[in-house]
Protein backbone atom coordinates (compact mmCIF):
# COMPACT_ATOMS: atom_id res chain seq x y z
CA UNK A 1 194.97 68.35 -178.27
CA UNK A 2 193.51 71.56 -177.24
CA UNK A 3 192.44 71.99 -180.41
CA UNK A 4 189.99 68.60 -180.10
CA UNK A 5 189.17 69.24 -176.45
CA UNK A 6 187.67 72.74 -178.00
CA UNK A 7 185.45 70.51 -180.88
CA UNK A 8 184.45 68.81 -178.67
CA UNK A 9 183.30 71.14 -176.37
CA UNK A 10 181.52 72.76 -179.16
CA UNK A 11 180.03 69.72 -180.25
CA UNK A 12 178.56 69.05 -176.83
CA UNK A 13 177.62 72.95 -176.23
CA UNK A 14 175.80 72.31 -180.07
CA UNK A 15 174.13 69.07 -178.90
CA UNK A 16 172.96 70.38 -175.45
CA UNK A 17 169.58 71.47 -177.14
CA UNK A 18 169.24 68.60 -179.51
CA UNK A 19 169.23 66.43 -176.09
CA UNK A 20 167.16 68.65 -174.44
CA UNK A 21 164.86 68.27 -177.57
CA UNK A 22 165.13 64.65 -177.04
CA UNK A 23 164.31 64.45 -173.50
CA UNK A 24 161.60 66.57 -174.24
CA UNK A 25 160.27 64.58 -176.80
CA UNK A 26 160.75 61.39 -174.82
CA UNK A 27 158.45 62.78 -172.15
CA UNK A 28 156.03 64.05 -174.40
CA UNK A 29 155.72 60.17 -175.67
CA UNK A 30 155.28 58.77 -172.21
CA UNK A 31 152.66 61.26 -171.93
CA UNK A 32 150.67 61.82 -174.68
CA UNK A 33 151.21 58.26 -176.56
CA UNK A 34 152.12 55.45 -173.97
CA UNK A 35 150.28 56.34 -171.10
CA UNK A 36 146.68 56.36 -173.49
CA UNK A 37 148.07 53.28 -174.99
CA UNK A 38 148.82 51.67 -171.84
CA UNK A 39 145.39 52.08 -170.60
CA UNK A 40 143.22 51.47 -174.16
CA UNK A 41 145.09 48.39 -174.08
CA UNK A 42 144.58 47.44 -169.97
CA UNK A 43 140.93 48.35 -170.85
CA UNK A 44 140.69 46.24 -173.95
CA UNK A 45 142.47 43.13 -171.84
CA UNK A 46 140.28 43.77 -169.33
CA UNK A 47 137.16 44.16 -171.78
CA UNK A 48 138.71 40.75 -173.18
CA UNK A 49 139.36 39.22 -170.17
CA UNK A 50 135.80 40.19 -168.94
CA UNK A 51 134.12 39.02 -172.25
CA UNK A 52 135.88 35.28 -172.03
CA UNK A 53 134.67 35.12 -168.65
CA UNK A 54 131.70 36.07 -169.50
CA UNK A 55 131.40 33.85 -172.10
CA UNK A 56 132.68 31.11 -169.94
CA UNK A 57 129.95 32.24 -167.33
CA UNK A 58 127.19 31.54 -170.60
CA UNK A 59 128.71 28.24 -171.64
CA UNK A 60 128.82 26.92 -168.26
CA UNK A 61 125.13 28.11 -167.94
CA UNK A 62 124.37 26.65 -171.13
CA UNK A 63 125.73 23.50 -170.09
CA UNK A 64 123.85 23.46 -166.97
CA UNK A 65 120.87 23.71 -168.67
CA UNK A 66 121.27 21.65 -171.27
CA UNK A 67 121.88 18.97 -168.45
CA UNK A 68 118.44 19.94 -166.75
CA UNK A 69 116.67 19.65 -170.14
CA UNK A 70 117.81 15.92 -170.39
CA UNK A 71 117.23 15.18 -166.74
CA UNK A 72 113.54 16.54 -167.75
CA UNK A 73 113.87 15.14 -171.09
CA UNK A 74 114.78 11.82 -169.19
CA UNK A 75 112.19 12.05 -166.43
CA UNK A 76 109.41 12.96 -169.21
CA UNK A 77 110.59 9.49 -171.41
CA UNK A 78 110.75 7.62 -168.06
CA UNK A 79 106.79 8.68 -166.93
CA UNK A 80 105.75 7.87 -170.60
CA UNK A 81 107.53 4.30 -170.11
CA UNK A 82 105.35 4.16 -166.81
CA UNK A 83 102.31 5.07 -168.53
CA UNK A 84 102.83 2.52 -170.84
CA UNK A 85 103.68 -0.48 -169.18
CA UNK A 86 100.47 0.63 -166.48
CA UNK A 87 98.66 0.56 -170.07
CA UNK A 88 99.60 -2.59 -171.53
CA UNK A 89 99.05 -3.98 -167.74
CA UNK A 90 95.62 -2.62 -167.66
CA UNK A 91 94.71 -3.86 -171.10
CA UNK A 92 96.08 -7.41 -169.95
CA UNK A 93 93.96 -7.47 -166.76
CA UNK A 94 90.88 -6.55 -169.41
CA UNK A 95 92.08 -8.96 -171.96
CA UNK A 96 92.62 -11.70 -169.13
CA UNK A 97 89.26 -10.79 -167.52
CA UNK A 98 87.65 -11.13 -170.96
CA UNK A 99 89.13 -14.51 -171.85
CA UNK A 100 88.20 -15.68 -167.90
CA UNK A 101 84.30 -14.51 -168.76
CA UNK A 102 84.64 -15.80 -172.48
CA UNK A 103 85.81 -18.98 -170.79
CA UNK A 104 83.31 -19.46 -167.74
CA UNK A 105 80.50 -18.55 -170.41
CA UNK A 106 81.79 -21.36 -172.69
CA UNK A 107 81.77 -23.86 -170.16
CA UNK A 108 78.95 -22.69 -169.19
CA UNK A 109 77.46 -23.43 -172.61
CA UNK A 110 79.44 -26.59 -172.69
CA UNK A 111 77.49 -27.66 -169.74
CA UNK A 112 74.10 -26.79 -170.62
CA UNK A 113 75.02 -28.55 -174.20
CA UNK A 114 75.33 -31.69 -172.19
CA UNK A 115 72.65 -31.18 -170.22
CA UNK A 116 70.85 -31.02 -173.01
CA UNK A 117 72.09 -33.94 -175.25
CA UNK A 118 72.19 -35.91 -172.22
CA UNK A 119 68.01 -35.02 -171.78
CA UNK A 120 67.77 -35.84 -175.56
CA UNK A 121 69.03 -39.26 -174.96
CA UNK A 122 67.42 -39.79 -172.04
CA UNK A 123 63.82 -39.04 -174.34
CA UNK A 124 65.51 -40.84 -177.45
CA UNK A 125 66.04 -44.49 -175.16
CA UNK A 126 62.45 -43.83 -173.25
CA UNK A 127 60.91 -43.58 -176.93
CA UNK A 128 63.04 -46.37 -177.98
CA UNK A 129 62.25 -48.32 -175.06
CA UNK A 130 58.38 -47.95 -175.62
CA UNK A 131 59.05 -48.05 -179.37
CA UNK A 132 60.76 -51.52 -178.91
CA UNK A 133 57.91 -52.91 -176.82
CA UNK A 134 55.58 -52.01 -179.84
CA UNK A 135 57.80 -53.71 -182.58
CA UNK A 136 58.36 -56.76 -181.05
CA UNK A 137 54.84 -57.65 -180.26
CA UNK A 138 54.33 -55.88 -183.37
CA UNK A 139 57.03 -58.57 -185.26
CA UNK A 140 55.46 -61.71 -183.05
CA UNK A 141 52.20 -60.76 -184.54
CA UNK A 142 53.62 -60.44 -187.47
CA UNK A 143 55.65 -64.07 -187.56
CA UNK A 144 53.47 -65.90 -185.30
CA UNK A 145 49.75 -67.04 -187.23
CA UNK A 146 47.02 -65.07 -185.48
CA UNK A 147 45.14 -68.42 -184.41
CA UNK A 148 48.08 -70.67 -182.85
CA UNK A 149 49.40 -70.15 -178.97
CA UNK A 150 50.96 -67.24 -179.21
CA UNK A 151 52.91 -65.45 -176.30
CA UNK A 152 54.36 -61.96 -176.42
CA UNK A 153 57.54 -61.24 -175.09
CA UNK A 154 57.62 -58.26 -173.09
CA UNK A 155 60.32 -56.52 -171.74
């Protein structure tokens, strides 16, 4: 048993530098390879991190614009609509005020047209009137001999 005991003391005695080699190289890794790892990847989270938010910060300001451009977009359509109908209004008032002066001027016409005719037909019965007188004492004349009693009708 002695015999094993002193293996393994040799063994041990033999691996004594191989852990020392080990622990060596174990701390050598923490500090040359996952320390600069740690932080190149803490940095490129934080570079990540920093980039969504920023890009969260742009989308967001996107979005805020692009609801100011169609409240202006809406207010711009909604003043055009006004502009309109006060167009069409106006044009209605000048249409209306034309067809009121077309109309008054018509009747006006209308009026002096009657005046007119009516002053026609006043002359037209005064010259039939005195025409009538003529042709009846004209047609007595006529039917009635010249020498007999003869009376004229006047009217």
């Amino acid at each position: 048993m002695q015999a094993i005991l002193d293996q393994l003391g040799g063994l041990v005695l033999g691996s004594v530098p191989t852990v020392i080699f080990f622990i060596i190289l174990v701390i050598a890794y923490g500090v040359l390879v996952r320390r600069p790892l740690e932080k190149a990847l803490a940095e490129r989270r934080a570079r990540t991190s920093g980039a969504i938010d920023q890009a969260r910060a742009a989308i967001s300001a996107s979005e805020e614009k692009a609801a100011e451009y169609e409240a202006k977009l809406r207010a711009a359509r909604a003043a055009i609509f006004e502009s309109r109908q006060q167009r069409l209004k106006e044009w209605s008032a000048q249409r209306d005020a034309a067809l009121e002066s077309a109309r008054k001027d018509s009747q006006m016409r209308i009026l002096a047209a009657r005046e007119q005719v009516e002053q026609t037909g006043n002359e037209a019965r005064e010259q039939l009137a005195a025409t009538v007188s003529q042709l009846s004492s004209h047609i007595l004349r006529v039917i009635l001999p010249q020498g007999g009693n003869s009376t004229e009708v006047t009217q």
